[in-house]
C-alpha atoms as a PDB file:
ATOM      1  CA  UNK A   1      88.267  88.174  93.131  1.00  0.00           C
ATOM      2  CA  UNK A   2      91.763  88.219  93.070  1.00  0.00           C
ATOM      3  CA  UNK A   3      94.005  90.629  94.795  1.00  0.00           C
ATOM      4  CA  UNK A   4      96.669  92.678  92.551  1.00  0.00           C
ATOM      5  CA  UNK A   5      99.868  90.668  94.539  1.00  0.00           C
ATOM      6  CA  UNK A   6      98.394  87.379  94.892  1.00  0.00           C
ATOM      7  CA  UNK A   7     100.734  84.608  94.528  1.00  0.00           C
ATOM      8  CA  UNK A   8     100.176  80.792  93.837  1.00  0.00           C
ATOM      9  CA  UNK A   9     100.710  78.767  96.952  1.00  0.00           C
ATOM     10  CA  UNK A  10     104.087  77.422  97.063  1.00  0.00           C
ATOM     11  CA  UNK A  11     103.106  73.403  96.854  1.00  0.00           C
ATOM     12  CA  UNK A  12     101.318  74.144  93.599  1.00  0.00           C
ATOM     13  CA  UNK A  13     104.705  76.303  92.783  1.00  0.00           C
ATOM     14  CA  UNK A  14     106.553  73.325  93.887  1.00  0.00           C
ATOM     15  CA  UNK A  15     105.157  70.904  91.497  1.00  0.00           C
ATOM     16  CA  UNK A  16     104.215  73.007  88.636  1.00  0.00           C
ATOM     17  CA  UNK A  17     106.495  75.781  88.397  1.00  0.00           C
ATOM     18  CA  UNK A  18     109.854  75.539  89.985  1.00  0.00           C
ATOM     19  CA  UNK A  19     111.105  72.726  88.723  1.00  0.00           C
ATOM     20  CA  UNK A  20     111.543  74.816  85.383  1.00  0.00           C
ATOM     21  CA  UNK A  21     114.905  76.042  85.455  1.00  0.00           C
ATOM     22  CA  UNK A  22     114.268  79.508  84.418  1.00  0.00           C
ATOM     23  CA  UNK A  23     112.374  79.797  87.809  1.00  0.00           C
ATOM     24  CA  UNK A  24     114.936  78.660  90.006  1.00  0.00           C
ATOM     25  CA  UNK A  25     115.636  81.911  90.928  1.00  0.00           C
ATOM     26  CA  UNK A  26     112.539  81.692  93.211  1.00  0.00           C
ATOM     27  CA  UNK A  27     113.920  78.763  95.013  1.00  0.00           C
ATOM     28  CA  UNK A  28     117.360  80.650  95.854  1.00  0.00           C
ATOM     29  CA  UNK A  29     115.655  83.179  97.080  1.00  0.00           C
ATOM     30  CA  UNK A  30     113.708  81.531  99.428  1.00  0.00           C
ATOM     31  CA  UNK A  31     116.849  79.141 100.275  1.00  0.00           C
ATOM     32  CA  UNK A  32     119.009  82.036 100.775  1.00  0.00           C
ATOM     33  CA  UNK A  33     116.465  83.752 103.221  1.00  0.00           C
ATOM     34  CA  UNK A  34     115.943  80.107 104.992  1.00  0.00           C
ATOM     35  CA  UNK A  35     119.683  79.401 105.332  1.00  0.00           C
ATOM     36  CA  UNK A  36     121.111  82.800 105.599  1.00  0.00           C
ATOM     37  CA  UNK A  37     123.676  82.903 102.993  1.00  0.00           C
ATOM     38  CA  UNK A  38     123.575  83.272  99.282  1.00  0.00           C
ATOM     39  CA  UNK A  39     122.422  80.114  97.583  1.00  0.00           C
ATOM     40  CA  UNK A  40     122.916  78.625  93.931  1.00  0.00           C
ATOM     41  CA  UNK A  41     120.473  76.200  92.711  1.00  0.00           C
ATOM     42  CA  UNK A  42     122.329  73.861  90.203  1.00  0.00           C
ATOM     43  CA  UNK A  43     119.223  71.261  89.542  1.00  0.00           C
ATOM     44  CA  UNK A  44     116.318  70.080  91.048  1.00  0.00           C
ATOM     45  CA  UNK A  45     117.261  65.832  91.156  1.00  0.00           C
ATOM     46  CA  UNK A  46     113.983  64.492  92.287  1.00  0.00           C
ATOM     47  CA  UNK A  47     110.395  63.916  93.782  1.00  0.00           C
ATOM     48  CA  UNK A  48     108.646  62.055  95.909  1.00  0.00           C
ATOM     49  CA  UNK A  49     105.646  63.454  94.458  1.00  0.00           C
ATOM     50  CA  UNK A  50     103.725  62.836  91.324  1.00  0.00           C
ATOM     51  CA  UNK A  51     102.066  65.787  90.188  1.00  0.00           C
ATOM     52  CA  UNK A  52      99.500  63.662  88.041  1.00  0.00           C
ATOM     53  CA  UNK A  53      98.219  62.396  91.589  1.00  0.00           C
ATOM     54  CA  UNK A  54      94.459  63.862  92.001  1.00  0.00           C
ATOM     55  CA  UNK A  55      93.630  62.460  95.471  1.00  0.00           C
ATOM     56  CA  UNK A  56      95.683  64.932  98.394  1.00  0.00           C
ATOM     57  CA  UNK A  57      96.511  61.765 100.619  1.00  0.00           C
ATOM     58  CA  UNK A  58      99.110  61.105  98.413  1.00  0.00           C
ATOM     59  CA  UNK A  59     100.314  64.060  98.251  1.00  0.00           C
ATOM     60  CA  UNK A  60     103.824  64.447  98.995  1.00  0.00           C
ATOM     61  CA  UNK A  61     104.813  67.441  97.788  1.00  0.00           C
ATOM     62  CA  UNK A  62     108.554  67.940  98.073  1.00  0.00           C
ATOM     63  CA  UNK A  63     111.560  68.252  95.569  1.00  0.00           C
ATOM     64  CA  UNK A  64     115.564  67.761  96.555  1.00  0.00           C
ATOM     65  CA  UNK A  65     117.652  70.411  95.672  1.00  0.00           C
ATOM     66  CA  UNK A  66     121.608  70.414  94.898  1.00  0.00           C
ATOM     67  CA  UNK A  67     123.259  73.876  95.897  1.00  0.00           C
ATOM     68  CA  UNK A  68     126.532  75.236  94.612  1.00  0.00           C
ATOM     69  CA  UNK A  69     128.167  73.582  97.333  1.00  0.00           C
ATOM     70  CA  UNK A  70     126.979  70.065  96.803  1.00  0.00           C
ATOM     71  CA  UNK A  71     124.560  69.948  99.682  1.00  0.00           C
ATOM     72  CA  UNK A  72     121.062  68.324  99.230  1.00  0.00           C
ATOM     73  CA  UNK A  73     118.511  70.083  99.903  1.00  0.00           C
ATOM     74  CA  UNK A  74     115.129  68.492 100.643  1.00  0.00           C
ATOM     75  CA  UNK A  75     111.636  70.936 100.574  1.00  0.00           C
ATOM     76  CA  UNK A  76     108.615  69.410 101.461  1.00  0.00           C
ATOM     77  CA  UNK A  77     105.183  71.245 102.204  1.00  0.00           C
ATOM     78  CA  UNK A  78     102.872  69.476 105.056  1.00  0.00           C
ATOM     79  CA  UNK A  79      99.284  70.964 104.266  1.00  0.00           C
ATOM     80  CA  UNK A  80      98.237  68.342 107.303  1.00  0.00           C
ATOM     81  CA  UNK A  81      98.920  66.984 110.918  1.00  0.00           C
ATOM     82  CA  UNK A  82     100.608  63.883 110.621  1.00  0.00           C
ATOM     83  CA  UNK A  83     101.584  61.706 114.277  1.00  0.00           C
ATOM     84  CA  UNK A  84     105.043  60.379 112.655  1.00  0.00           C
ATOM     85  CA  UNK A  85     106.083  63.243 110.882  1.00  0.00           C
ATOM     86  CA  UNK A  86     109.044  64.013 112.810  1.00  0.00           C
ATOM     87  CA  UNK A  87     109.986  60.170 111.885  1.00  0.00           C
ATOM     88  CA  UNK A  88     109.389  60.654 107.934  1.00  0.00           C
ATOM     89  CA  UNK A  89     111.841  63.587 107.748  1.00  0.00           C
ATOM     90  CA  UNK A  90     114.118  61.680 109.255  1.00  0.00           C
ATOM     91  CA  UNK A  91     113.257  58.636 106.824  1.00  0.00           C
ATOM     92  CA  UNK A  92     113.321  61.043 104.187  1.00  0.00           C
ATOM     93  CA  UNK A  93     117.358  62.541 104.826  1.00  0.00           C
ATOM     94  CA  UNK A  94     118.350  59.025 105.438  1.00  0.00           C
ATOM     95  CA  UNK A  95     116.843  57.634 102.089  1.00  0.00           C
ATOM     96  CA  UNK A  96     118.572  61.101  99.977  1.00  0.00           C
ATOM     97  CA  UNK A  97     122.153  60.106 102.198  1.00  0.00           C
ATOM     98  CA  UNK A  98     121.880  56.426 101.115  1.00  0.00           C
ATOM     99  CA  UNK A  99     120.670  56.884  97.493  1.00  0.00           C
ATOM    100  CA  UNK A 100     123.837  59.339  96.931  1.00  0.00           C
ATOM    101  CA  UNK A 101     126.368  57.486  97.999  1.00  0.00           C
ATOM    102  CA  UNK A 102     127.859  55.107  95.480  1.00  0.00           C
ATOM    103  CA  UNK A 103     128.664  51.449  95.795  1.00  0.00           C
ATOM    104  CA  UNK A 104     132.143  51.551  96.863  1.00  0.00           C
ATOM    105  CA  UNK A 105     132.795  54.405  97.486  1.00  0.00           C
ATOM    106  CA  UNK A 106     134.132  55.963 101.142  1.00  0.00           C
ATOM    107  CA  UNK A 107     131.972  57.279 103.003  1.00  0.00           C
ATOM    108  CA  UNK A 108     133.312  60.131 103.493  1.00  0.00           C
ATOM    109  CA  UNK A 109     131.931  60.923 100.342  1.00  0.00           C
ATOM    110  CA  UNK A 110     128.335  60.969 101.992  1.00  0.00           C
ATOM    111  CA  UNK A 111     126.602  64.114 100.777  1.00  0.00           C
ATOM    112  CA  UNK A 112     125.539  67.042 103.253  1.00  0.00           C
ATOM    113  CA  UNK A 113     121.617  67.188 103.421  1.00  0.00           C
ATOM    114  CA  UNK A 114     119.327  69.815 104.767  1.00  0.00           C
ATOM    115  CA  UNK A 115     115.647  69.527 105.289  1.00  0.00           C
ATOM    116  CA  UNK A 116     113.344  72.463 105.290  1.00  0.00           C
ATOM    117  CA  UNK A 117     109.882  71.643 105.751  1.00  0.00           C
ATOM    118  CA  UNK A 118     106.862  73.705 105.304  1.00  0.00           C
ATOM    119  CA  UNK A 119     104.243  72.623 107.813  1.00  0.00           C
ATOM    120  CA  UNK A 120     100.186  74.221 107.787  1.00  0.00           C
ATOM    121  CA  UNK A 121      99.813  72.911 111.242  1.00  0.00           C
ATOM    122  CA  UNK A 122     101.095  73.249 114.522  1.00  0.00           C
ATOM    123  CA  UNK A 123     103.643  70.370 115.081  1.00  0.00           C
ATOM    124  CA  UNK A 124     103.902  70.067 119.077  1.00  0.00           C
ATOM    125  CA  UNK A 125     104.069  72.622 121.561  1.00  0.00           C
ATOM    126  CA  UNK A 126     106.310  75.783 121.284  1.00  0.00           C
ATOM    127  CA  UNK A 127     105.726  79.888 120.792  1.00  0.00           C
ATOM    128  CA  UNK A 128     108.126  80.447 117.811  1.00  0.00           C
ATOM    129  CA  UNK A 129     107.302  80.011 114.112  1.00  0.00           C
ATOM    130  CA  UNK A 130     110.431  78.615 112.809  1.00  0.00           C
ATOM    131  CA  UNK A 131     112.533  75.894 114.373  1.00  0.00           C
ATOM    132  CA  UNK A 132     116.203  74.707 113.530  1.00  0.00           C
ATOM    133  CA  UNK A 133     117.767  70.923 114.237  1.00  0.00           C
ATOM    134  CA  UNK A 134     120.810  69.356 114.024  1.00  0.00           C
ATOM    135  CA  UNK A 135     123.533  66.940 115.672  1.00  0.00           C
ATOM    136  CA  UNK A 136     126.237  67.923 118.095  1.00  0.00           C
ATOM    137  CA  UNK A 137     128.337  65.883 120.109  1.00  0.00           C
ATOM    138  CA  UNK A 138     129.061  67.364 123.700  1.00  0.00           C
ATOM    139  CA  UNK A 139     130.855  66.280 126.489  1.00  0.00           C
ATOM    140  CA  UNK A 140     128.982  64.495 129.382  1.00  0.00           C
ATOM    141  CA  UNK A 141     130.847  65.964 132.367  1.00  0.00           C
ATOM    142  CA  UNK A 142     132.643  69.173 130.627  1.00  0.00           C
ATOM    143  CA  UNK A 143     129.694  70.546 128.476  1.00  0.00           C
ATOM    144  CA  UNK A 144     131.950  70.997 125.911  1.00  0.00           C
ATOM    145  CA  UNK A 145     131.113  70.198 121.845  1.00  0.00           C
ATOM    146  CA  UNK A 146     133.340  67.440 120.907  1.00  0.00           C
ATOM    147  CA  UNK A 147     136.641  69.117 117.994  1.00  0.00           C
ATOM    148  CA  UNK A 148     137.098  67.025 115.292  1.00  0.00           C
ATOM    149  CA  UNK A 149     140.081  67.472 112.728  1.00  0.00           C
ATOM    150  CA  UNK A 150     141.164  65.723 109.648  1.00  0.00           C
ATOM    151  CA  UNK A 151     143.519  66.392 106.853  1.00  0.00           C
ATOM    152  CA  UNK A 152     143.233  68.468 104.141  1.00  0.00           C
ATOM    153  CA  UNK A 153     145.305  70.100 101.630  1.00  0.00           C
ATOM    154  CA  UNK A 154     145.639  73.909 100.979  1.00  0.00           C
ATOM    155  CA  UNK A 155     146.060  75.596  97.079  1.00  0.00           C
ATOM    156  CA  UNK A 156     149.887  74.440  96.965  1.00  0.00           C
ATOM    157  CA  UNK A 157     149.285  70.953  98.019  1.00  0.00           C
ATOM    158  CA  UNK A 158     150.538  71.384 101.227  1.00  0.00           C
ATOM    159  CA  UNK A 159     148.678  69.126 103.976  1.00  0.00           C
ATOM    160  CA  UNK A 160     147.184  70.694 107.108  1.00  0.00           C
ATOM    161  CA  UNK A 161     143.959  69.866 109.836  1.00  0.00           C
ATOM    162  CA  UNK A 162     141.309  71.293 109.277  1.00  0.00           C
ATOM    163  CA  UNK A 163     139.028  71.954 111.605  1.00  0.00           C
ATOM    164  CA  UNK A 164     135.435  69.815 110.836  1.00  0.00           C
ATOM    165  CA  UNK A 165     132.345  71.707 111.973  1.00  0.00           C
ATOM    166  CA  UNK A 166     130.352  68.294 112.895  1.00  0.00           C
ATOM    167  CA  UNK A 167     127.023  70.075 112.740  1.00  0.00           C
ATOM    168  CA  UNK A 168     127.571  71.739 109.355  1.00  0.00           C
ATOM    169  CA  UNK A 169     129.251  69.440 107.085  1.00  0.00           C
ATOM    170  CA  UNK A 170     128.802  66.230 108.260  1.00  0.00           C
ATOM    171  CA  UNK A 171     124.670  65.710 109.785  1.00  0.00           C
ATOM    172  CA  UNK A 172     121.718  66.848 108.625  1.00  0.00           C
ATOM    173  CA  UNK A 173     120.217  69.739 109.255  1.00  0.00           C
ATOM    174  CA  UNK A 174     116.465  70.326 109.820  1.00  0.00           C
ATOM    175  CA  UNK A 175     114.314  73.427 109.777  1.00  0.00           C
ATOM    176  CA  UNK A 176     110.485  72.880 110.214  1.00  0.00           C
ATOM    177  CA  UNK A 177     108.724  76.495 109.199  1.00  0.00           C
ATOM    178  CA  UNK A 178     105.217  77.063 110.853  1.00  0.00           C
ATOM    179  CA  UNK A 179     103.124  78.988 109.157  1.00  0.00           C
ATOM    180  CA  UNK A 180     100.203  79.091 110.922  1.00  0.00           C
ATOM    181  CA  UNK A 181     102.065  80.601 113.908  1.00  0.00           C
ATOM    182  CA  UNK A 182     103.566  83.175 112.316  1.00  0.00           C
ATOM    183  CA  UNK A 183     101.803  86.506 113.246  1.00  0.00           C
ATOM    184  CA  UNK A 184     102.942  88.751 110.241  1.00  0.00           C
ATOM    185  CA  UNK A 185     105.593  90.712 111.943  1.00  0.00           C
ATOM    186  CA  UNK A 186     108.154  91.679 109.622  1.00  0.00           C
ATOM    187  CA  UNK A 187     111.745  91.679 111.066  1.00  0.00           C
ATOM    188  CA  UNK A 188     113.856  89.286 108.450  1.00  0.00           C
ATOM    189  CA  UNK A 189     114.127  88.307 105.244  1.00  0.00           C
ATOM    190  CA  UNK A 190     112.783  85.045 105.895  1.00  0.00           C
ATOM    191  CA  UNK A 191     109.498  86.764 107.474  1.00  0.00           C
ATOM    192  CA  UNK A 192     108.873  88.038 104.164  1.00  0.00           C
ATOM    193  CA  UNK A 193     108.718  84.607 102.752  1.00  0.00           C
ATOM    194  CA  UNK A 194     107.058  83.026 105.808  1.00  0.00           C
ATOM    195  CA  UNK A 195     104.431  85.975 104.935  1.00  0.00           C
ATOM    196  CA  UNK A 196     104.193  85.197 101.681  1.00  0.00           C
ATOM    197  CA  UNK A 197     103.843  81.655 102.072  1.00  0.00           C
ATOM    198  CA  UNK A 198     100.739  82.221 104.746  1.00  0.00           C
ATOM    199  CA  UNK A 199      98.912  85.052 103.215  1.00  0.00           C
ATOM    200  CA  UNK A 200      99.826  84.116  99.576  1.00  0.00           C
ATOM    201  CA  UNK A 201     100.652  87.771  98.700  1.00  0.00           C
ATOM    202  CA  UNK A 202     104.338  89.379  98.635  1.00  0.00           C
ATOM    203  CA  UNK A 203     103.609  93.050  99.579  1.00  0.00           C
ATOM    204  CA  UNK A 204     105.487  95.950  97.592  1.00  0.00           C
ATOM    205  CA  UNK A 205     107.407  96.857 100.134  1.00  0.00           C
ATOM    206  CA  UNK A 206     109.557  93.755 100.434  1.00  0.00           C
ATOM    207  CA  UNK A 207     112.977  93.650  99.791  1.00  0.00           C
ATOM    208  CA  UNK A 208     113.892  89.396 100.061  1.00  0.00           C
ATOM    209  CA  UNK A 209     116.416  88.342  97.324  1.00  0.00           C
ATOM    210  CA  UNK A 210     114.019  87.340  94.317  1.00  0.00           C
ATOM    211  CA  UNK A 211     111.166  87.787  95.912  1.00  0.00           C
ATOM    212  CA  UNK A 212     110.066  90.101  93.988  1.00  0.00           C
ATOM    213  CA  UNK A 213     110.506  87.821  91.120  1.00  0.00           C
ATOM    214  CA  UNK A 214     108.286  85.770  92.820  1.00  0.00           C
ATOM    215  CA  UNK A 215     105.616  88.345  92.962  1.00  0.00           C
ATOM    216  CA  UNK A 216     105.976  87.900  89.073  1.00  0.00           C
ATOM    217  CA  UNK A 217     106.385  84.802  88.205  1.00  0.00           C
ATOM    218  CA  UNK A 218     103.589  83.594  90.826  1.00  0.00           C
ATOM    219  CA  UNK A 219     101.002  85.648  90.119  1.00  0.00           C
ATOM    220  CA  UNK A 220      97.444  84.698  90.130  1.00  0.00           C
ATOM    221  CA  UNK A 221      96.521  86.898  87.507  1.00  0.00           C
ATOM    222  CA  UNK A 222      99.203  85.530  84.696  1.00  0.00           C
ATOM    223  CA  UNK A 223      98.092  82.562  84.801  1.00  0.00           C
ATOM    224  CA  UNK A 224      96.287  80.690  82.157  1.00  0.00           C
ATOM    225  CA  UNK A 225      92.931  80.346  81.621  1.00  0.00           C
ATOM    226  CA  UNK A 226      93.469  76.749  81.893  1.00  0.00           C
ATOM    227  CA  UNK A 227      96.528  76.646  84.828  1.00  0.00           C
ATOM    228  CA  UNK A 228      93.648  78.844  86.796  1.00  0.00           C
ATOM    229  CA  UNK A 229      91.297  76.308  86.512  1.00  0.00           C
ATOM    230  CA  UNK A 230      93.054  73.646  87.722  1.00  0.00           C
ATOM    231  CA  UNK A 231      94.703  75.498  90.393  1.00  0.00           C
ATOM    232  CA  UNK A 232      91.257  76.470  91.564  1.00  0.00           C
ATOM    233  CA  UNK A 233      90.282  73.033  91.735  1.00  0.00           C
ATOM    234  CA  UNK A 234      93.223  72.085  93.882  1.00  0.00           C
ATOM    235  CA  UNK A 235      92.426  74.611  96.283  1.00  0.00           C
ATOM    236  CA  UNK A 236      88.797  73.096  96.591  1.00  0.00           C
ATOM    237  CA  UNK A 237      89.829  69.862  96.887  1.00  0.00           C
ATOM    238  CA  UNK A 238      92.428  71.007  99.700  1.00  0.00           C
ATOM    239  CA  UNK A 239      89.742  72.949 101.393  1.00  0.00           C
ATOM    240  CA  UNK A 240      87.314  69.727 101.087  1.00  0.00           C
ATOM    241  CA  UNK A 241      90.088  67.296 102.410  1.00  0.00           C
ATOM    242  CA  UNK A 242      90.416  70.063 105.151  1.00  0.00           C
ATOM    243  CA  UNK A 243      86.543  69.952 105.979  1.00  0.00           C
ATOM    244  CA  UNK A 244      86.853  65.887 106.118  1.00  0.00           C
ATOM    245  CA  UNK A 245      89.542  66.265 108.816  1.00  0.00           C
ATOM    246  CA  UNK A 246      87.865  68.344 110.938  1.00  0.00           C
ATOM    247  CA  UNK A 247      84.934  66.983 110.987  1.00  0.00           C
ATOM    248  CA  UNK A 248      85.925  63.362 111.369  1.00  0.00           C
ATOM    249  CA  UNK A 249      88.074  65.068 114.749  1.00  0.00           C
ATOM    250  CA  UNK A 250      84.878  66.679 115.774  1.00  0.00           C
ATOM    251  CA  UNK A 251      83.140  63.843 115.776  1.00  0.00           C
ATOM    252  CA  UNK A 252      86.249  61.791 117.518  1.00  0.00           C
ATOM    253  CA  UNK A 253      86.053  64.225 119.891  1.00  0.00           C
ATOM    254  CA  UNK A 254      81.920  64.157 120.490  1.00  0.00           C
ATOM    255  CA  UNK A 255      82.413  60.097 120.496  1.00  0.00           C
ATOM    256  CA  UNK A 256      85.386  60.268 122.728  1.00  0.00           C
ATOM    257  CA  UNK A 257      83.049  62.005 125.347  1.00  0.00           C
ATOM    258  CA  UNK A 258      79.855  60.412 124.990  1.00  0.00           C
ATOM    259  CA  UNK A 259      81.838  57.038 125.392  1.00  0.00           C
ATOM    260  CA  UNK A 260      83.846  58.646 128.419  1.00  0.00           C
ATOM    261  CA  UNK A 261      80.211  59.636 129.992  1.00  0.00           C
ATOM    262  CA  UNK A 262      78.632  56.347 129.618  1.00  0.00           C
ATOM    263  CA  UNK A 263      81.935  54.554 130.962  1.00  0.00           C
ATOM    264  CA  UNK A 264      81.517  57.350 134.382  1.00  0.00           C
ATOM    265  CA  UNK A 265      78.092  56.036 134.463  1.00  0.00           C
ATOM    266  CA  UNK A 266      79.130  52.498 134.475  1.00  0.00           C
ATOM    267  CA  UNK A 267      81.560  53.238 137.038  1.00  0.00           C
ATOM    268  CA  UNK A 268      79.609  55.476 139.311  1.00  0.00           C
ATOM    269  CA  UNK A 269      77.142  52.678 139.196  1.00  0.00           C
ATOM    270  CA  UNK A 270      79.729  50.040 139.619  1.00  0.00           C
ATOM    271  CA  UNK A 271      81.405  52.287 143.279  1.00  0.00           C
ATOM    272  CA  UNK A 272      77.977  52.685 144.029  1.00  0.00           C
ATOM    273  CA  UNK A 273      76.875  48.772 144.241  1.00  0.00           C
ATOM    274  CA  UNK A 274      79.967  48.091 146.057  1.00  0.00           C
ATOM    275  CA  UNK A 275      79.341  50.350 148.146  1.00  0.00           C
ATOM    276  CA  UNK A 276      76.180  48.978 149.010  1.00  0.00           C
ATOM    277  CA  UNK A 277      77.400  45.855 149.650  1.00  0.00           C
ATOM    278  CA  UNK A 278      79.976  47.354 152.271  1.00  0.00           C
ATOM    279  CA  UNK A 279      77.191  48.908 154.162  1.00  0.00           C
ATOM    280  CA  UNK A 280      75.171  45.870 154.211  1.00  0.00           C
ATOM    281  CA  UNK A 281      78.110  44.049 155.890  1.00  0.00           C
ATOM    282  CA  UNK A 282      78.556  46.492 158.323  1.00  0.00           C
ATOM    283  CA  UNK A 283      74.990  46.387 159.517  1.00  0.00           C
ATOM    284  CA  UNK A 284      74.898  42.618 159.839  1.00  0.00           C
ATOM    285  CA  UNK A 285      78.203  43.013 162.215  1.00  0.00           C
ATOM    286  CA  UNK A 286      76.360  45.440 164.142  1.00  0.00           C
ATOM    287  CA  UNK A 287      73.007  42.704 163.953  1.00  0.00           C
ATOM    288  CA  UNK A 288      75.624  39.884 165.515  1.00  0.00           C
ATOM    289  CA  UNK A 289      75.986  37.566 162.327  1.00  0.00           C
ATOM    290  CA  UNK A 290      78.434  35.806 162.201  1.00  0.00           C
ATOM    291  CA  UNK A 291      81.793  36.567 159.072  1.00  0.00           C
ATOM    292  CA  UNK A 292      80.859  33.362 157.202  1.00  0.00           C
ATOM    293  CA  UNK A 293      76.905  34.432 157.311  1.00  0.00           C
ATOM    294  CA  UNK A 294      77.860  37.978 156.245  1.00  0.00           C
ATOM    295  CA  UNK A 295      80.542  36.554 153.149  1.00  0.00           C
ATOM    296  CA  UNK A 296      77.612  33.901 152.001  1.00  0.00           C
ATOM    297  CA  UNK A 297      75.136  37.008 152.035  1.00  0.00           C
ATOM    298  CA  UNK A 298      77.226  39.890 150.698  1.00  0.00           C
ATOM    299  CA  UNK A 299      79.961  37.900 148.714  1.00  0.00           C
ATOM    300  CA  UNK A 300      82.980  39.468 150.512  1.00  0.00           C
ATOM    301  CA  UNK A 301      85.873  37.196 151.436  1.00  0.00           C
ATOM    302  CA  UNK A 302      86.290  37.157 155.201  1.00  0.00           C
ATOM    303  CA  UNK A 303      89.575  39.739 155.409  1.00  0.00           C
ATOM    304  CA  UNK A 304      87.465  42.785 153.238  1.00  0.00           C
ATOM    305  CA  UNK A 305      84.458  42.394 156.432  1.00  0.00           C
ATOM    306  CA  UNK A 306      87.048  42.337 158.857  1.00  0.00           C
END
């Protein structure tokens, strides 16, 4: 049964919904909350995704974004743990820098590119449920961020410096949302997304640029007869590929420590025939024999009886 505010979950969204251009409303809203400043979506430019894939391991559900500023935006959801994933959002704002940027051109022409990922998992160790990335130069000895200016020129024509924020305009940024940390504690905008995105429900009470249009345009119970099937059948497949993982890492696990209990076996049995063997010396040097009798008898070289 499906509750009245039920929402789709946002990696179906992604690849079924708001790419459509009369839903991009959705995506500025959540963009706006993420970023903290009013966002324009102009057009969604690609995928690494196909959304005629069936099986979830190829599932890379993510679309790039171009603001009204000109910034790439990269969204990707993460339903599970991956080892290198720090390393394939980093591939990933690389590959959108390189495909930008024309033949020939300078590169100071190299677009701006911010990557928010969506993770259902906890990526590393840490108590918060949203962390932020980016590059800053600072000095060795000082402490102090590195100024950069270059020349610019104003409405008349007029050249002046400018003043570059290096972390802002020029590197990527990177914001990796946890979900499954977040304890639904509303205190930002962005919590009512994060909340929405976890519990797949926006509440009436929340206030988020266009989320309420979200609450709309996402809900479970205008969807098609058909669209509802096949959503359905994602959701079982993503539960499925979820049983799969777990058990195949209980049974790692259960492996891992029958194999670790056999090799302390081995071991305690190894210690314990050395062991014996040290003992044995010892009472043939107390019986008077002689180091070469007690290394032909025991094995040990003549410096271990000594």
């Amino acid at each position: 049964m499906h509750k009245p505010n039920q929402v789709i979950r946002f990696d179906w969204a992604i690849k079924h919904i708001l790419r459509d251009k009369a839903n991009f409303d959705i995506l500025e809203g959540f963009l706006s909350a993420v970023l903290q400043e009013d966002v324009q979506v102009i057009q969604i430019l690609e995928s690494e995704s196909d959304r005629d894939m069936g099986h979830l391991k190829y599932n890379r559900v993510d679309i790039l974004v171009q603001d009204s500023e000109g910034r790439n935006v990269v969204i990707e959801v993460q339903n599970n743990h991956e080892s290198d994933y720090l390393y394939r959002i980093l591939f990933g704002t690389s590959k959108v820098i390189i495909d930008t940027l024309q033949i020939g051109k300078p590169y100071s022409e190299i677009v701006k590119v911010i990557s928010i990922s969506i993770l259902y998992f906890n990526l590393g160790i840490g108590d918060d449920y949203v962390y932020y990335g980016s590059t800053q130069f600072v000095g060795l000895h000082t402490k102090e961020p590195l100024q950069l200016r270059q020349r610019d020129t104003d409405e008349d024509g007029k050249f002046y410096l400018r003043t570059v924020n290096i972390e802002r305009e020029v590197f990527p940024e990177y914001y990796l949302i946890q979900v499954e940390r977040f304890e639904d504690v509303i205190n930002s905008s962005l919590d009512e997304w994060i909340y929405m995105l976890k519990n797949e429900e926006v509440r009436d009470d929340f206030t988020s640029r266009n989320i309420d249009r979200a609450r709309e345009k996402l809900s479970v119970m205008q969807m098609s007869e058909e669209a509802r099937r096949n959503y359905e059948r994602y959701l079982m497949e993503l539960a499925s590929e979820r049983d799969v993982m777990k058990t195949a890492h209980r049974k790692g696990r259960a492996e891992g420590i029958k194999e670790g209990e056999k090799r302390g076996r081995a071991e305690g049995v190894k210690k314990g025939r050395a062991e014996g063997i040290r003992e044995t010396a010892r009472n043939m040097l107390q019986m008077g024999f002689s180091l070469d009798q007690i290394s032909q008898a025991t094995g040990l070289s003549r410096p271990e009886i000594e």
